[in-house]
Protein backbone atom coordinates (compact mmCIF):
# COMPACT_ATOMS: atom_id res chain seq x y z
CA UNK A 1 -16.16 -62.60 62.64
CA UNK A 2 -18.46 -63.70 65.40
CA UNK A 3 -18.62 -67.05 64.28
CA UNK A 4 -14.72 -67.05 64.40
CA UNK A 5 -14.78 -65.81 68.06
CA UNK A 6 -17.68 -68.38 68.88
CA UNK A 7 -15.41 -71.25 67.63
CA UNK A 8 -12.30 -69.62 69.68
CA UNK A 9 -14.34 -69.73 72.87
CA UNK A 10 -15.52 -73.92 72.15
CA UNK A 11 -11.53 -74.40 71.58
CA UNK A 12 -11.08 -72.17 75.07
CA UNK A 13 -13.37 -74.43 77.01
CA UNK A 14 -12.52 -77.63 75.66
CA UNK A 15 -8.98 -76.97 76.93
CA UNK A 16 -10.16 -75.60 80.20
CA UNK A 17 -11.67 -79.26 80.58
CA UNK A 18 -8.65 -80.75 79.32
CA UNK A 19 -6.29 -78.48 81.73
CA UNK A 20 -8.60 -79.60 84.81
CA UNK A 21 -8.41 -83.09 84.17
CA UNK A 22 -4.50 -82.88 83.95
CA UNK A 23 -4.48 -80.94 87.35
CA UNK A 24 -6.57 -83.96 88.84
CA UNK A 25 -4.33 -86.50 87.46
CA UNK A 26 -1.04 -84.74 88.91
CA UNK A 27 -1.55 -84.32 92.20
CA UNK A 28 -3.20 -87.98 92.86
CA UNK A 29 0.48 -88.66 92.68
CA UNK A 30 2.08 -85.96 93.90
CA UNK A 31 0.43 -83.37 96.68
CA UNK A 32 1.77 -80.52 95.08
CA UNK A 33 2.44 -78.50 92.01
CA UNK A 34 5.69 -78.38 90.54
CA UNK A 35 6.17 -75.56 87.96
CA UNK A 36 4.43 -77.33 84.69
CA UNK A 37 1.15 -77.92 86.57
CA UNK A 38 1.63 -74.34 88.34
CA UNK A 39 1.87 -72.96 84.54
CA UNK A 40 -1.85 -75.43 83.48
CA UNK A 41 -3.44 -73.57 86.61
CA UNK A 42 -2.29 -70.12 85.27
CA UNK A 43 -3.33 -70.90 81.63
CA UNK A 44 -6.93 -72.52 83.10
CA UNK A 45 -7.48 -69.06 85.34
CA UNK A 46 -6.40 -67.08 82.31
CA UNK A 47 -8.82 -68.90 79.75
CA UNK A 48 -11.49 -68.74 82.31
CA UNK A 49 -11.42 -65.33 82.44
CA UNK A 50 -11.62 -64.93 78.86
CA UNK A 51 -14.55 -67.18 78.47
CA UNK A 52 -16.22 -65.28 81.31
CA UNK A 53 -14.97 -61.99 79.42
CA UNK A 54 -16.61 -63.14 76.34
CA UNK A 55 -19.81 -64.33 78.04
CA UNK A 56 -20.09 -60.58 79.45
CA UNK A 57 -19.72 -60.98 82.91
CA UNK A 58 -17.25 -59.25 85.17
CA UNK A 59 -14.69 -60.10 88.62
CA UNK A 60 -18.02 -61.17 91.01
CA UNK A 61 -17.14 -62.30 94.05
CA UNK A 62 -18.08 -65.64 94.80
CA UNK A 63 -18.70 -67.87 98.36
CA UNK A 64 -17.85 -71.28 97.84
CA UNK A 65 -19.75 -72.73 101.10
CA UNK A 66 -17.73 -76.03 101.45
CA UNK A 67 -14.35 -74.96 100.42
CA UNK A 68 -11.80 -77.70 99.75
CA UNK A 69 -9.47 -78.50 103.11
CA UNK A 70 -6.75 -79.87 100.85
CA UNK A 71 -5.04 -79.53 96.92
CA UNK A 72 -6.59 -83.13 95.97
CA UNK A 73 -10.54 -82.33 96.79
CA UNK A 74 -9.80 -78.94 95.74
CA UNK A 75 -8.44 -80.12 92.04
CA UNK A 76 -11.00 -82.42 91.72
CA UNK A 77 -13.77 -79.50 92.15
CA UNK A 78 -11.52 -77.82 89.63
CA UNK A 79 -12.10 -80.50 87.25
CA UNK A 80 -15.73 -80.92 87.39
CA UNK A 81 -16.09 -76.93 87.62
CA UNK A 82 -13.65 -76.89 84.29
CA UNK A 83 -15.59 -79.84 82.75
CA UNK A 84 -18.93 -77.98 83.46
CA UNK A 85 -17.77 -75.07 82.27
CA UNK A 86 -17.19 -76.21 78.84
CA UNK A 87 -20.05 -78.08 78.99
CA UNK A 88 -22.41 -74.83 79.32
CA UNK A 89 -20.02 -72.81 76.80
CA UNK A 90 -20.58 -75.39 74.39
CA UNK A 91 -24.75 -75.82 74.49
CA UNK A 92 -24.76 -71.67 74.73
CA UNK A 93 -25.56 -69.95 71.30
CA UNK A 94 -23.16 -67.16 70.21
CA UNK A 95 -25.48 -64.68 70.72
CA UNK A 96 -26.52 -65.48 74.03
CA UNK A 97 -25.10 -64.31 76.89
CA UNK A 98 -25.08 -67.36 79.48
CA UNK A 99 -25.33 -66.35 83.35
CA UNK A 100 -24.68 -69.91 84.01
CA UNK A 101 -21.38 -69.75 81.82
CA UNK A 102 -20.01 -66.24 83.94
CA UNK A 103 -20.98 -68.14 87.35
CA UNK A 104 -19.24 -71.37 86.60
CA UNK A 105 -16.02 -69.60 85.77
CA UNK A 106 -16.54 -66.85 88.90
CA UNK A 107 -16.47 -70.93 91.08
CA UNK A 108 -13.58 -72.02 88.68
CA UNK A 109 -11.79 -68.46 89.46
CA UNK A 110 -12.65 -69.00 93.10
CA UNK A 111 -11.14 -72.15 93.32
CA UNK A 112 -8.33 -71.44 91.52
CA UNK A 113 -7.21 -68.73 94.69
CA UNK A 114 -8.11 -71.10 96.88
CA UNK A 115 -5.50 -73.86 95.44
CA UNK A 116 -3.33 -70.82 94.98
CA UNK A 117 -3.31 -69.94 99.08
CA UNK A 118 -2.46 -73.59 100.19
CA UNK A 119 1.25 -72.62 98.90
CA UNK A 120 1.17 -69.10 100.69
């Protein structure tokens, strides 16, 4: 059984990287989200939160010093924080529990409010 939910958390990463690569694709020709990209970013902050569930950590808040002044540079740091992510989910052993892993996603979550308030 912990195997099982091991392997579930490599799928949930490797589709957090895939989800932020999408988001950096979209809006280098668009500026902004229409719904389908609005409904990657939801499934990206959802999965995130899982993985960071899973890892054991908890809502942290988190300063991100230079925070992105526009949706491009602020996807882009979504993709490397999503492709980082999965990264550290993937070289972490089951039984370890990763503060590296619950950080990245507390910057992934982060960045994902910030995105959120340039369309407040």
């Amino acid at each position: 059984m912990a195997e099982k939910e091991h392997e579930d958390n490599l799928k949930r990463a490797r589709e957090i990287s895939q989800l932020g690569q999408d988001l950096k694709e979209c809006v280098k020709t668009k500026s902004s989200l229409d719904r389908e990209n609005a409904k990657k970013l939801d499934r990206l902050e959802k999965l995130a939160k899982k993985i960071r569930g899973e890892a054991g950590g908890e809502d942290d808040e988190v300063q991100i010093l230079d925070a992105p002044p526009d949706i491009p540079s602020a996807m882009s740091l979504i993709a490397d924080n999503a492709d980082l992510l999965s990264k550290d989910v993937q070289k972490t052993p089951r039984q370890v529990v990763s503060a590296s892993v619950i950080d990245r996603a507390n910057v992934l979550l982060e960045l994902v409010k910030i995105v959120r308030g340039f369309f407040r």
